[in-house]
PDB file of N, CA and C in Angstrom:
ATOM      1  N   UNK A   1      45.299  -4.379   4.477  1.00  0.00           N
ATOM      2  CA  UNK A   1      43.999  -4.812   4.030  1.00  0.00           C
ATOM      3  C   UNK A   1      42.961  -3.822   4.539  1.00  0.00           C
ATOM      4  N   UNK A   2      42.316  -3.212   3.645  1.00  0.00           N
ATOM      5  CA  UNK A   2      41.319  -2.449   4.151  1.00  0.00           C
ATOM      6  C   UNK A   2      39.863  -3.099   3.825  1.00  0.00           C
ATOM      7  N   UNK A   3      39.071  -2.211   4.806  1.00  0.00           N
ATOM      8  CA  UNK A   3      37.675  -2.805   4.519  1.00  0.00           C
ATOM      9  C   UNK A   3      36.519  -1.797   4.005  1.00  0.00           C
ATOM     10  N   UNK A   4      36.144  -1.972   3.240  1.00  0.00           N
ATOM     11  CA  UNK A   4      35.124  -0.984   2.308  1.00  0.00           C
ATOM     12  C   UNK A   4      33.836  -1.529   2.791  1.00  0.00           C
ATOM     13  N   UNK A   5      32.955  -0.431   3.145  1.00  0.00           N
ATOM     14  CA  UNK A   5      31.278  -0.911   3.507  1.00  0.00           C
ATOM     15  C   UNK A   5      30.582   0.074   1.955  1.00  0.00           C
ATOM     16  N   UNK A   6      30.052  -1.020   1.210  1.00  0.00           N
ATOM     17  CA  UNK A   6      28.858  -0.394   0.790  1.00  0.00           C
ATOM     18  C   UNK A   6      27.816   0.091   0.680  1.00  0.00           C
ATOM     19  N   UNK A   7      27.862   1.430   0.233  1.00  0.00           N
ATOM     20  CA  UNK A   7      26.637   2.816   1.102  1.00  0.00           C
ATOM     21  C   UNK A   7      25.222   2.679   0.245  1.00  0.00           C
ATOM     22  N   UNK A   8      25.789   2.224  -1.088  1.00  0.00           N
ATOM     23  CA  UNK A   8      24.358   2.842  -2.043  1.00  0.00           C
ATOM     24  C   UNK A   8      23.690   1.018  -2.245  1.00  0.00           C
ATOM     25  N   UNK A   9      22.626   1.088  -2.491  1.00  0.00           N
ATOM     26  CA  UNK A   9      21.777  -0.220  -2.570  1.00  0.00           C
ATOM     27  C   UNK A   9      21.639  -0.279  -4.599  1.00  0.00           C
ATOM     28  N   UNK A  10      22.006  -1.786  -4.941  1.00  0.00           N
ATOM     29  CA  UNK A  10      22.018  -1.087  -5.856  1.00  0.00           C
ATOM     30  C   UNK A  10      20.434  -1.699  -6.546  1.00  0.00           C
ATOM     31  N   UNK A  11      19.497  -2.359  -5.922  1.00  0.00           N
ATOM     32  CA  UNK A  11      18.208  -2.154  -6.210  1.00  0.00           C
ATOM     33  C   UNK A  11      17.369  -1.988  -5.077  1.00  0.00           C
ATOM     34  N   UNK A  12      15.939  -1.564  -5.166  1.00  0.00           N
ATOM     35  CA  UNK A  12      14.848  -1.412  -4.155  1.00  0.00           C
ATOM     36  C   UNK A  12      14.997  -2.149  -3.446  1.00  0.00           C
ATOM     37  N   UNK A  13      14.656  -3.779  -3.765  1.00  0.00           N
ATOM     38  CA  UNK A  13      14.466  -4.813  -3.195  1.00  0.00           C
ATOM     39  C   UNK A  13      14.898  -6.038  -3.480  1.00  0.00           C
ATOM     40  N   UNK A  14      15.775  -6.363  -2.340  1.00  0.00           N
ATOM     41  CA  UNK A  14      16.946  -7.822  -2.718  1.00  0.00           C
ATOM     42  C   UNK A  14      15.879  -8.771  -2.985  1.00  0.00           C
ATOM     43  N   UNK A  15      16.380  -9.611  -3.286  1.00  0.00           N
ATOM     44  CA  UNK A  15      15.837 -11.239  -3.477  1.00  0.00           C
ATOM     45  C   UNK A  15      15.735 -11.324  -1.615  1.00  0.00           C
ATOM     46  N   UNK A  16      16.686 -11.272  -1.360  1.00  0.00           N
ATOM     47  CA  UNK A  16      15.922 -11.928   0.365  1.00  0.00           C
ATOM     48  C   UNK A  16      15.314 -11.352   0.752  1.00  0.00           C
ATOM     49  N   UNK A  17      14.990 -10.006   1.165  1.00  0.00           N
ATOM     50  CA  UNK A  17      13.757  -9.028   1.311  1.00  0.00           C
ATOM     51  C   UNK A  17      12.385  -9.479   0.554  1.00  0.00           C
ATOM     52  N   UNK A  18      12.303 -10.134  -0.847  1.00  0.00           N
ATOM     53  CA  UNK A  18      10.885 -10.289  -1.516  1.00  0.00           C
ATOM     54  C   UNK A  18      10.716 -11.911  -0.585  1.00  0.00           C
ATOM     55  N   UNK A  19      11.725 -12.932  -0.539  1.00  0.00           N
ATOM     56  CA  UNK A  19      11.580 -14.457   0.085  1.00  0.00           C
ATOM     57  C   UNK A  19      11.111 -14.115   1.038  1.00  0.00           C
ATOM     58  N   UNK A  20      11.479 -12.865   2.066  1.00  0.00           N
ATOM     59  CA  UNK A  20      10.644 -13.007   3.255  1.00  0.00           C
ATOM     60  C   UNK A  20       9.604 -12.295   3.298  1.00  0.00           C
ATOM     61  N   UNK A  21       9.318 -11.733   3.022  1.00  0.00           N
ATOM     62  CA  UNK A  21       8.012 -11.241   2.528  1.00  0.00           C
ATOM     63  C   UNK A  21       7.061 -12.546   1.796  1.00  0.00           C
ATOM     64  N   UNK A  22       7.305 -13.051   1.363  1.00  0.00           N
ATOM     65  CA  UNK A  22       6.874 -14.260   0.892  1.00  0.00           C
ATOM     66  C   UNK A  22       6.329 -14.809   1.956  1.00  0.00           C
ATOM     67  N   UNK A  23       7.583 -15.306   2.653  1.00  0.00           N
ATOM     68  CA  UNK A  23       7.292 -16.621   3.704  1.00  0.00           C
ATOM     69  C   UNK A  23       6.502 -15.844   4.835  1.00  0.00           C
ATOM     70  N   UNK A  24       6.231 -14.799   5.309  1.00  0.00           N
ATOM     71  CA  UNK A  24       5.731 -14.259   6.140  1.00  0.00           C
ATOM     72  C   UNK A  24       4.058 -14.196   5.633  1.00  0.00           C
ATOM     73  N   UNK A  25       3.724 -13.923   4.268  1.00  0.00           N
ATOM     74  CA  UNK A  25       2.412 -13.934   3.266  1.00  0.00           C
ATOM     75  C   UNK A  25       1.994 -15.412   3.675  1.00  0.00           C
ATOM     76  N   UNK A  26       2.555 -16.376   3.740  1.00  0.00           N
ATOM     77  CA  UNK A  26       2.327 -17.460   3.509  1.00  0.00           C
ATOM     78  C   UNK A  26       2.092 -18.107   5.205  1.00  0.00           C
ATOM     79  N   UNK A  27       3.074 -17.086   6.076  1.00  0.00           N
ATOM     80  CA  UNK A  27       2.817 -18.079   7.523  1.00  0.00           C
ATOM     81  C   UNK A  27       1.147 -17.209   7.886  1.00  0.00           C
ATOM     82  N   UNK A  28       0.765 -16.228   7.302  1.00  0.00           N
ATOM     83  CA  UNK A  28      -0.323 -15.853   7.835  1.00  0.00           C
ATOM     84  C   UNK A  28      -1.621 -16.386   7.208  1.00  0.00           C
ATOM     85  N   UNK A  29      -1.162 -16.503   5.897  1.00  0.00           N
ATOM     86  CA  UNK A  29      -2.430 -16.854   5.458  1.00  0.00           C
ATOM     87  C   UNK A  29      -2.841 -18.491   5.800  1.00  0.00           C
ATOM     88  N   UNK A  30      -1.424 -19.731   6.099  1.00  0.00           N
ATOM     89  CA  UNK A  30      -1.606 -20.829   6.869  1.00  0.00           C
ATOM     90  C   UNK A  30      -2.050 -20.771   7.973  1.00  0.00           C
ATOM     91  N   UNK A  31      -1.663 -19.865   8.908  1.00  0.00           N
ATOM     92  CA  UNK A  31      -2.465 -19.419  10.462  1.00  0.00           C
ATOM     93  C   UNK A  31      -3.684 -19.357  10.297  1.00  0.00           C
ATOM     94  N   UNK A  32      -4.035 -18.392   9.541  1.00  0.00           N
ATOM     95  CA  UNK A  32      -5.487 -18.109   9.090  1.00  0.00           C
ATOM     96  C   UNK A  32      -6.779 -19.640   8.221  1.00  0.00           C
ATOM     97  N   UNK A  33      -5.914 -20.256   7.267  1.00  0.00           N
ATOM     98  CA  UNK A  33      -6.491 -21.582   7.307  1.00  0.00           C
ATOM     99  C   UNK A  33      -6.577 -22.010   8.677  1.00  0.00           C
ATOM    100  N   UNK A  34      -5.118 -22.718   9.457  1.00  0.00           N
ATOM    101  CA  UNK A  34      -5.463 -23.662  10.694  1.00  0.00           C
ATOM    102  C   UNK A  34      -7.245 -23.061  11.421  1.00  0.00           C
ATOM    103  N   UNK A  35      -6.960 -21.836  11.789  1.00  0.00           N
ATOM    104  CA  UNK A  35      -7.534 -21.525  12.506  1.00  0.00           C
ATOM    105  C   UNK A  35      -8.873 -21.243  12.366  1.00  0.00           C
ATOM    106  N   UNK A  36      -9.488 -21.382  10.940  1.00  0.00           N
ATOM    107  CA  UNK A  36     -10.858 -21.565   9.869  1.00  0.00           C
ATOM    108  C   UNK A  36     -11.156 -23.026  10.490  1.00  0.00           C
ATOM    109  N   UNK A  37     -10.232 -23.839  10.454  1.00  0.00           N
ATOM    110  CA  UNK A  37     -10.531 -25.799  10.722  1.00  0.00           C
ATOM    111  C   UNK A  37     -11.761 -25.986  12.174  1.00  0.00           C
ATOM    112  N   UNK A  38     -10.542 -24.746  13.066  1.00  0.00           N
ATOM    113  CA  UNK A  38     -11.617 -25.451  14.303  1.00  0.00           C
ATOM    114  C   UNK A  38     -12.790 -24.667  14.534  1.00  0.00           C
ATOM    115  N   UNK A  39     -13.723 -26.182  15.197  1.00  0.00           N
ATOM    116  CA  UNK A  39     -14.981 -25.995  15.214  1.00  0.00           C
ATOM    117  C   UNK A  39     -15.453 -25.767  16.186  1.00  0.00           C
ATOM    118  N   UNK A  40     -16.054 -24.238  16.820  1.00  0.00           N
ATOM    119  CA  UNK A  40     -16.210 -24.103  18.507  1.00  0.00           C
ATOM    120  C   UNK A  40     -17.730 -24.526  18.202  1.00  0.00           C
ATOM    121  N   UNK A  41     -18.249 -25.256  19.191  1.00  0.00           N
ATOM    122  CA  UNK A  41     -19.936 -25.002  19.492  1.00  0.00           C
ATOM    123  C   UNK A  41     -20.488 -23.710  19.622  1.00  0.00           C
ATOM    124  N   UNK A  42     -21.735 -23.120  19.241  1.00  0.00           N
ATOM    125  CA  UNK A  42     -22.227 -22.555  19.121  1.00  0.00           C
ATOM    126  C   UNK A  42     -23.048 -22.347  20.575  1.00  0.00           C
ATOM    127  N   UNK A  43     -23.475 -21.006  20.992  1.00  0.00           N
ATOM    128  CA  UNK A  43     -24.314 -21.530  22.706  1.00  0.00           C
ATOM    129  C   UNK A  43     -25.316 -21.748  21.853  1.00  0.00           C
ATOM    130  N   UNK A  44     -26.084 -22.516  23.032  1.00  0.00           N
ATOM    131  CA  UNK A  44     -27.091 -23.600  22.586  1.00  0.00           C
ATOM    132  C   UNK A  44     -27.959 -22.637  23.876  1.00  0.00           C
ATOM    133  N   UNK A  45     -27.809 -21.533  24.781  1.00  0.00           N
ATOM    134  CA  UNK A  45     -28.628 -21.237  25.567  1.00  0.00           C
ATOM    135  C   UNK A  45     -28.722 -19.782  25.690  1.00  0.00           C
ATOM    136  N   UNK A  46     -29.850 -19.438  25.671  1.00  0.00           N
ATOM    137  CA  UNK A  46     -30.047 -17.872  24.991  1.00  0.00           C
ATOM    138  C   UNK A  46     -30.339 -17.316  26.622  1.00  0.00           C
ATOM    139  N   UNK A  47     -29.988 -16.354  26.052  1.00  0.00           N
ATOM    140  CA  UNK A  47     -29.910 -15.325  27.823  1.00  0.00           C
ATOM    141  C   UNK A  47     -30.347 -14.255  27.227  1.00  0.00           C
ATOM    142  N   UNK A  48     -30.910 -13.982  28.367  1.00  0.00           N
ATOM    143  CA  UNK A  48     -32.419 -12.746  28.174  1.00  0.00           C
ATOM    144  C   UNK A  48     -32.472 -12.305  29.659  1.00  0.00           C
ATOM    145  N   UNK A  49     -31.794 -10.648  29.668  1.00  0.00           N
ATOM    146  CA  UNK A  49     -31.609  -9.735  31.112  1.00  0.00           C
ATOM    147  C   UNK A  49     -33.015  -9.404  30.901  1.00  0.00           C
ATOM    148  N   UNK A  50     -33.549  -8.681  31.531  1.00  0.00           N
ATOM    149  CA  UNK A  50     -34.960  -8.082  31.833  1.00  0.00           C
ATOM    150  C   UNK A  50     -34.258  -6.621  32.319  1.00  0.00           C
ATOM    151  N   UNK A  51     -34.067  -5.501  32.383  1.00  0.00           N
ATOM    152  CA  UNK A  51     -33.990  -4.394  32.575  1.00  0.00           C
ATOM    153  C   UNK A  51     -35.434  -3.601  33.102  1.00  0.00           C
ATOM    154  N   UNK A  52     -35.115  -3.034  34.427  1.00  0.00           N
ATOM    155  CA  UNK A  52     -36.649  -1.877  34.401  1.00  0.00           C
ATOM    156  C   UNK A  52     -36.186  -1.230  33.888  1.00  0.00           C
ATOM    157  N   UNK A  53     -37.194  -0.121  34.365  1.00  0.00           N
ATOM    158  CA  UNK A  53     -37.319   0.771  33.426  1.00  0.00           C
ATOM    159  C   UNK A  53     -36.531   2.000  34.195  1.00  0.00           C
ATOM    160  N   UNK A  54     -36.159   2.272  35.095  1.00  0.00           N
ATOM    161  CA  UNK A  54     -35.682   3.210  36.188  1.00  0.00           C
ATOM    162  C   UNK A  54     -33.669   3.622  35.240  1.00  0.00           C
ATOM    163  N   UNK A  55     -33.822   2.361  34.561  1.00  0.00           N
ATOM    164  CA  UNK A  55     -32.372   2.800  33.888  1.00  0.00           C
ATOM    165  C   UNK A  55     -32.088   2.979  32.657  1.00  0.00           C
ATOM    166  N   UNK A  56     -33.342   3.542  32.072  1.00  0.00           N
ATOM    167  CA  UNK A  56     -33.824   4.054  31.033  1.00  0.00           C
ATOM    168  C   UNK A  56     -33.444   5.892  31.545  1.00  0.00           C
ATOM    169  N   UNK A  57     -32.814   6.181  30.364  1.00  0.00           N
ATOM    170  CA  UNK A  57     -33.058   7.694  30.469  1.00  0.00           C
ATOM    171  C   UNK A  57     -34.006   8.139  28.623  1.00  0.00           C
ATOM    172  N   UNK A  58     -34.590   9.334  28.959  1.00  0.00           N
ATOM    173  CA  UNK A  58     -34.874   9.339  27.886  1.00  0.00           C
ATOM    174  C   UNK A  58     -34.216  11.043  27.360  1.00  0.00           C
ATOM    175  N   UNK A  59     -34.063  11.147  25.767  1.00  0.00           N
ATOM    176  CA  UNK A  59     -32.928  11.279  25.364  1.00  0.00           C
ATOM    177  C   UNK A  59     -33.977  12.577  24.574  1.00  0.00           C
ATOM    178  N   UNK A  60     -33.644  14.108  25.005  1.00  0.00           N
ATOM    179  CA  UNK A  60     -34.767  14.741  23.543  1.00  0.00           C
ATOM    180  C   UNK A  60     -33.578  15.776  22.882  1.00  0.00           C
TER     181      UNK A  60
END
Protein backbone atom coordinates (compact mmCIF):
# COMPACT_ATOMS: atom_id res chain seq x y z
CA UNK A 1 0.00 0.00 0.00
CA UNK A 2 1.48 3.13 -0.89
CA UNK A 3 0.71 6.61 0.00
CA UNK A 4 0.49 9.47 -2.56
CA UNK A 5 0.48 13.25 -1.19
CA UNK A 6 -1.05 15.69 -3.47
CA UNK A 7 1.31 18.55 -4.72
CA UNK A 8 -0.83 20.74 -7.11
CA UNK A 9 -4.10 22.59 -5.61
CA UNK A 10 -6.57 22.11 -7.91
CA UNK A 11 -8.35 25.60 -7.22
CA UNK A 12 -7.24 29.07 -5.55
CA UNK A 13 -9.55 28.72 -2.86
CA UNK A 14 -11.26 25.66 -1.10
CA UNK A 15 -14.67 25.99 0.24
CA UNK A 16 -13.09 25.82 3.80
CA UNK A 17 -10.62 28.57 3.25
CA UNK A 18 -13.75 31.06 1.89
CA UNK A 19 -16.12 29.51 5.40
CA UNK A 20 -13.37 30.78 7.36
CA UNK A 21 -12.83 33.72 6.08
CA UNK A 22 -16.40 34.16 6.47
CA UNK A 23 -16.68 33.28 10.05
CA UNK A 24 -13.72 35.35 10.97
CA UNK A 25 -15.66 38.62 8.75
CA UNK A 26 -18.41 37.94 10.87
CA UNK A 27 -16.60 37.39 14.50
CA UNK A 28 -15.21 40.94 13.89
CA UNK A 29 -17.74 42.75 12.68
CA UNK A 30 -20.03 41.11 15.92
CA UNK A 31 -17.06 42.30 18.25
CA UNK A 32 -17.33 45.52 16.72
CA UNK A 33 -21.32 45.72 17.22
CA UNK A 34 -20.95 44.32 21.06
CA UNK A 35 -18.60 46.83 21.63
CA UNK A 36 -20.72 50.02 19.81
CA UNK A 37 -23.62 48.80 22.78
CA UNK A 38 -21.57 49.99 25.69
CA UNK A 39 -22.14 53.17 27.11
CA UNK A 40 -19.02 54.83 28.96
CA UNK A 41 -19.90 58.29 30.67
CA UNK A 42 -18.55 61.05 29.28
CA UNK A 43 -16.13 63.36 31.93
CA UNK A 44 -18.40 65.62 33.25
CA UNK A 45 -15.13 67.68 34.62
CA UNK A 46 -12.98 69.78 32.47
CA UNK A 47 -9.32 70.24 33.44
CA UNK A 48 -7.51 73.26 32.60
CA UNK A 49 -3.29 73.16 33.33
CA UNK A 50 -2.18 76.80 33.40
CA UNK A 51 1.41 76.66 31.91
CA UNK A 52 3.96 79.83 32.36
CA UNK A 53 5.45 81.04 30.18
CA UNK A 54 9.26 80.01 30.99
CA UNK A 55 8.28 76.65 28.94
CA UNK A 56 7.45 78.30 26.03
CA UNK A 57 10.24 78.33 23.51
CA UNK A 58 9.81 80.42 20.66
CA UNK A 59 10.36 78.90 17.30
CA UNK A 60 11.82 81.42 14.10
Amino acid sequence: MQFTKKTSKDRIFSIWTIIKIIIAIFIIVFGFMLINQINLPAPTKQIEKILPNENFKTIK
